[in-house]
Each structure stands twice: as structure tokens, then as C-alpha cells.
N, C-alpha and C. Protein backbone atom coordinates (compact mmCIF):
# COMPACT_ATOMS: atom_id res chain seq x y z
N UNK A 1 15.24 -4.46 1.90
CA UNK A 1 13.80 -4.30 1.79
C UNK A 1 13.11 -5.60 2.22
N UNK A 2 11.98 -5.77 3.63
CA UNK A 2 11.52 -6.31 3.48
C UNK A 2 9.96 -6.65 3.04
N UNK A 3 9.45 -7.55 2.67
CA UNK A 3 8.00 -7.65 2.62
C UNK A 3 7.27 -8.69 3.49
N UNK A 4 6.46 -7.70 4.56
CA UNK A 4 6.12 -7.78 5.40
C UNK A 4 4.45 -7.78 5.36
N UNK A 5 3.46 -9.02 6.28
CA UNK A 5 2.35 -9.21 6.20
C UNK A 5 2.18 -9.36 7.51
N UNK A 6 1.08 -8.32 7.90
CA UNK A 6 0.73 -9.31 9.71
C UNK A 6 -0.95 -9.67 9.35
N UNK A 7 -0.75 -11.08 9.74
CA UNK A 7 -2.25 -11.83 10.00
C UNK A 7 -2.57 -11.12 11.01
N UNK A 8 -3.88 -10.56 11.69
CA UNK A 8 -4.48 -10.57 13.18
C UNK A 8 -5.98 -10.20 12.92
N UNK A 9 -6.17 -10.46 14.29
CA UNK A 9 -8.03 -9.99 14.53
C UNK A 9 -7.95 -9.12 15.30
N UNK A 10 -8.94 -7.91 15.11
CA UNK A 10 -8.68 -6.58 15.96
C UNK A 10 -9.26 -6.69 17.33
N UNK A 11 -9.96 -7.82 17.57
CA UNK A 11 -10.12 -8.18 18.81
C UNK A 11 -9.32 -8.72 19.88
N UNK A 12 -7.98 -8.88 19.42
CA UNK A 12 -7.49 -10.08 20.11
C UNK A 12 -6.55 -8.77 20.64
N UNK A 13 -6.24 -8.99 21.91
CA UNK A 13 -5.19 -7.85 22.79
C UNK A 13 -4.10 -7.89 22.04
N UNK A 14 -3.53 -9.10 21.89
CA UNK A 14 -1.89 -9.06 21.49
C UNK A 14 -1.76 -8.36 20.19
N UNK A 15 -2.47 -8.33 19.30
CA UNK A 15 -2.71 -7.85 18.34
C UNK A 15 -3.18 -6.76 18.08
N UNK A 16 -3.73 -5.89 18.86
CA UNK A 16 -4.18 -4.63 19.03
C UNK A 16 -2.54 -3.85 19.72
N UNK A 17 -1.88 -5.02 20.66
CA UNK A 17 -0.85 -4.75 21.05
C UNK A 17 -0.13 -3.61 19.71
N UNK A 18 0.17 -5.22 19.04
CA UNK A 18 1.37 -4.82 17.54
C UNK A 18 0.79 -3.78 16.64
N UNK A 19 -0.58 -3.92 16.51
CA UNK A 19 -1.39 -2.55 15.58
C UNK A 19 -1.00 -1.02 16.29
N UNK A 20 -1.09 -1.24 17.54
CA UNK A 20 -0.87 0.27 18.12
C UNK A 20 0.43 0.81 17.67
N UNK A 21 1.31 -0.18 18.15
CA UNK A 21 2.92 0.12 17.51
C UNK A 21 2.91 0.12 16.43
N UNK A 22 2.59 -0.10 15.24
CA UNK A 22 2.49 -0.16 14.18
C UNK A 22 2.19 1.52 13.49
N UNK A 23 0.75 1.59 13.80
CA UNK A 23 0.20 2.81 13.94
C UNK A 23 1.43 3.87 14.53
N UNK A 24 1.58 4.06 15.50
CA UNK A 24 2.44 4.70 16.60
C UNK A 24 3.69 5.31 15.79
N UNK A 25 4.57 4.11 15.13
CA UNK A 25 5.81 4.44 14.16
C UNK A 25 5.25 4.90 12.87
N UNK A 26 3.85 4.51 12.45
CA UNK A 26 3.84 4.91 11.09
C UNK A 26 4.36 3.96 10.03
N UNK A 27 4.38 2.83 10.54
CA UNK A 27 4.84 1.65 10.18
C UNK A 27 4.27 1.22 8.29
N UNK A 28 3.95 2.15 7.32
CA UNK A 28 3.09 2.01 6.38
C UNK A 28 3.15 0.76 5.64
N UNK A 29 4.64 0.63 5.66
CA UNK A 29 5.16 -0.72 5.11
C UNK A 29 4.74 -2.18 4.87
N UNK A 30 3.79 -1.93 6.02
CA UNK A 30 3.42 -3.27 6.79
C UNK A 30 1.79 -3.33 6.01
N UNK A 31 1.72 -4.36 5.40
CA UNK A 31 0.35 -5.26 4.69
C UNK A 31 -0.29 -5.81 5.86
N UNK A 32 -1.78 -5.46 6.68
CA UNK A 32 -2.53 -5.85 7.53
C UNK A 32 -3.63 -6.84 6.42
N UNK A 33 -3.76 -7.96 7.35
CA UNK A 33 -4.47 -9.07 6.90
C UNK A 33 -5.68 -9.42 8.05
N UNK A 34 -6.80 -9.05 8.11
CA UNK A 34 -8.02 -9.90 8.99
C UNK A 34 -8.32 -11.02 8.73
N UNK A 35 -7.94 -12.15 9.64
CA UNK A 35 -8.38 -13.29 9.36
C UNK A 35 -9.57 -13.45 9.48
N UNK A 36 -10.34 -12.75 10.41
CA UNK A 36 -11.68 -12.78 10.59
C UNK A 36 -12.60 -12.55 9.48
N UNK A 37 -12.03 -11.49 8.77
CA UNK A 37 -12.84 -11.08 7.45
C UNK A 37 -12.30 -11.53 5.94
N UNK A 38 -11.08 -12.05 6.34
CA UNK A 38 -10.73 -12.60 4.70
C UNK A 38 -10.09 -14.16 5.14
N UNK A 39 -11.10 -15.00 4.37
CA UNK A 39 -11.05 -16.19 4.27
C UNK A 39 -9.72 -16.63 3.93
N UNK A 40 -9.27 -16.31 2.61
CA UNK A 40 -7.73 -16.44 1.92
C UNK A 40 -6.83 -16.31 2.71
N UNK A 41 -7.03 -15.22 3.02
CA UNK A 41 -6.25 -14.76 4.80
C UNK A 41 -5.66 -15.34 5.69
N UNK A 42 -7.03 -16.41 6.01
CA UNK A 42 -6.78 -17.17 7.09
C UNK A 42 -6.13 -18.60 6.63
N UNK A 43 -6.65 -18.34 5.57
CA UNK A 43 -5.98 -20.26 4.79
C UNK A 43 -4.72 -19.60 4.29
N UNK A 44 -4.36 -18.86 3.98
CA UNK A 44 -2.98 -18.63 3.60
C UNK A 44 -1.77 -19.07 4.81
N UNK A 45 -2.72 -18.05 6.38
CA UNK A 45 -1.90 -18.27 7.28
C UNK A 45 -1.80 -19.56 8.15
N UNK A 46 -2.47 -20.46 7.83
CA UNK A 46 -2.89 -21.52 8.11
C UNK A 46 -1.97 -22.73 7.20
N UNK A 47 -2.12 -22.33 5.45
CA UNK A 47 -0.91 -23.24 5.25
C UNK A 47 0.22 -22.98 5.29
N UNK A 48 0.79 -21.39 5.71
CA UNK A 48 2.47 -21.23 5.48
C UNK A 48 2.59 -21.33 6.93
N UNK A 49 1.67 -20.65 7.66
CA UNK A 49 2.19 -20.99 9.55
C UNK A 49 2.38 -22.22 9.94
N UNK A 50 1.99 -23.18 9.49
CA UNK A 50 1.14 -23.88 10.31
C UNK A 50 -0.12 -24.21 11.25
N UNK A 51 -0.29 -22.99 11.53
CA UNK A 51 -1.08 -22.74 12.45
C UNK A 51 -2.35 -21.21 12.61
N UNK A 52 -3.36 -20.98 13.09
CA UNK A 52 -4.30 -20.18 13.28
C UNK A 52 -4.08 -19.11 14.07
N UNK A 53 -2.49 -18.62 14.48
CA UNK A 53 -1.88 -18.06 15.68
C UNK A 53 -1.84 -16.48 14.91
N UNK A 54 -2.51 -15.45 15.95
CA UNK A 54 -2.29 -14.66 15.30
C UNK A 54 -1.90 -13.69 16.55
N UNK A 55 -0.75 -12.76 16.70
CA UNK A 55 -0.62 -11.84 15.45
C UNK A 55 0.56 -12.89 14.88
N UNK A 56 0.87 -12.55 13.53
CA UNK A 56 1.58 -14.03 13.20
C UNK A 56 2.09 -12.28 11.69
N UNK A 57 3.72 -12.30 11.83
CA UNK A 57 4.24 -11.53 10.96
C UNK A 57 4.73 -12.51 9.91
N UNK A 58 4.26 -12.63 8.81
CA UNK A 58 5.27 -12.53 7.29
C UNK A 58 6.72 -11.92 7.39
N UNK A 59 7.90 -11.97 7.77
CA UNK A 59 8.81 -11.53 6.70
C UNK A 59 9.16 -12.30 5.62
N UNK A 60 9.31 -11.49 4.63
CA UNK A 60 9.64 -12.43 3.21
C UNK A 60 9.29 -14.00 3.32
N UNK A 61 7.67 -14.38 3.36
CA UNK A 61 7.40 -15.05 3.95
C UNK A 61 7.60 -15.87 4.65
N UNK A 62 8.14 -16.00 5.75
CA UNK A 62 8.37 -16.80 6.84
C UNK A 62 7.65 -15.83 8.02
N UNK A 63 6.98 -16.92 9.02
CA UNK A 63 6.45 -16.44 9.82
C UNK A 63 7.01 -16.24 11.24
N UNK A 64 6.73 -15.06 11.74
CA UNK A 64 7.16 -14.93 13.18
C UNK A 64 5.96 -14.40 14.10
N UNK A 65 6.07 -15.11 15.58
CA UNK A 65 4.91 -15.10 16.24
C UNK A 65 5.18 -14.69 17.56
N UNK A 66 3.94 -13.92 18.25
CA UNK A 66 3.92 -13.59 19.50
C UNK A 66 4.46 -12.07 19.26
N UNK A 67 3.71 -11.38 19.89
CA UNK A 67 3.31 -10.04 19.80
C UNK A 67 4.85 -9.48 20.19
N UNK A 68 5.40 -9.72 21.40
CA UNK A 68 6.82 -8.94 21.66
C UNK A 68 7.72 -9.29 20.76
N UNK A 69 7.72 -10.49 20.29
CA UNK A 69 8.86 -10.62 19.23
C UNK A 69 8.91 -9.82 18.07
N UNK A 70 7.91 -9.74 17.62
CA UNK A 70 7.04 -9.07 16.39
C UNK A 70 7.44 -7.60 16.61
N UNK A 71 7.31 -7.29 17.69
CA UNK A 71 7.28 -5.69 18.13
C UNK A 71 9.25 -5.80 18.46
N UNK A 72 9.56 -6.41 18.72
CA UNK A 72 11.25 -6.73 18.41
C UNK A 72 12.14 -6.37 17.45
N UNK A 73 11.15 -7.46 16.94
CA UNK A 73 11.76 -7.40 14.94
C UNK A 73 11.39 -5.84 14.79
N UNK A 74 10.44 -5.14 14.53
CA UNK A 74 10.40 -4.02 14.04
C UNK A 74 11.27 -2.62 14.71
N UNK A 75 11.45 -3.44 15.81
CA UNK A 75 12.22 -1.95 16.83
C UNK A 75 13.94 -2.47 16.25
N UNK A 76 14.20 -3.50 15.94
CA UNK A 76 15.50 -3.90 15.31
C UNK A 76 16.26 -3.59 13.61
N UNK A 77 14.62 -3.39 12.98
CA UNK A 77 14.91 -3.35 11.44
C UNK A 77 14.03 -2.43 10.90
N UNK A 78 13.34 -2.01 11.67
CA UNK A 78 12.82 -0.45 11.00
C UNK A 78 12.61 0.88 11.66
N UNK A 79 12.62 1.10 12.55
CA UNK A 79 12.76 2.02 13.84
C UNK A 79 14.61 2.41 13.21
């Protein structure tokens, strides 16, 4: 079991990328976070990332980044 968070902004392509797939599988599992609209959000992903990079996945918190990887991981461990 993992527990899984994706930071993103629904504006941003790469991230609309991973939402579609997400959507697509039915992915329910998955905790969506707007950095745009939740402050906590963004400072959360900001102090465990390092960084403001989004789409930016949580597993069991550790972060993984960049939309194909992301879409990787899920075609590897839940698909």
C-alpha cells in the first residue's frame, strides 16, 4: 500500500499531462493537492521537495518529479 500525494496546478501542461492519466485509470488512490489554491500545499511541497516543481508525486513521502516518471511509477505499481 502506497500513500500517494500529487502537488500540481491545473494550468501547467505536464500536469494536466499526469491528471488525465490519473483520471483515465481511475487512479482514486491518489490525494490531488493545488498549490495554487492551498497555501499549506505549497509550503509543504516546498519544505519536503525542496523545491516549487510541480507535478511533484509523494510516495510515502518522498518526492518524485517530472510528469513521465510519475506516469512510470504508476504504469509500474498500480496499472
Amino acid at each position: 500500500m502506497f500513500d500517494l500525494v500529487l502537488y500540481y496546478y491545473p494550468t501547467c501542461p505536464y500536469c494536466r499531462k499526469v491528471t488525465k492519466f490519473i483520471d483515465k485509470h481511475d487512479l482514486e488512490e491518489i490525494e490531488l493537492k493545488n498549490i495554487n489554491q492551498d497555501e499549506e500545499a505549497e509550503a509543504e511541497l516546498i519544505e519536503v521537495g525542496g523545491k516549487r516543481q510541480v507535478p511533484c508525486l509523494f510516495i510515502n513521502g518522498k518526492p518524485l518529479y517530472e510528469s513521465n516518471d510519475i506516469i512510470n511509477w504508476f504504469k509500474s505499481n498500480l496499472i
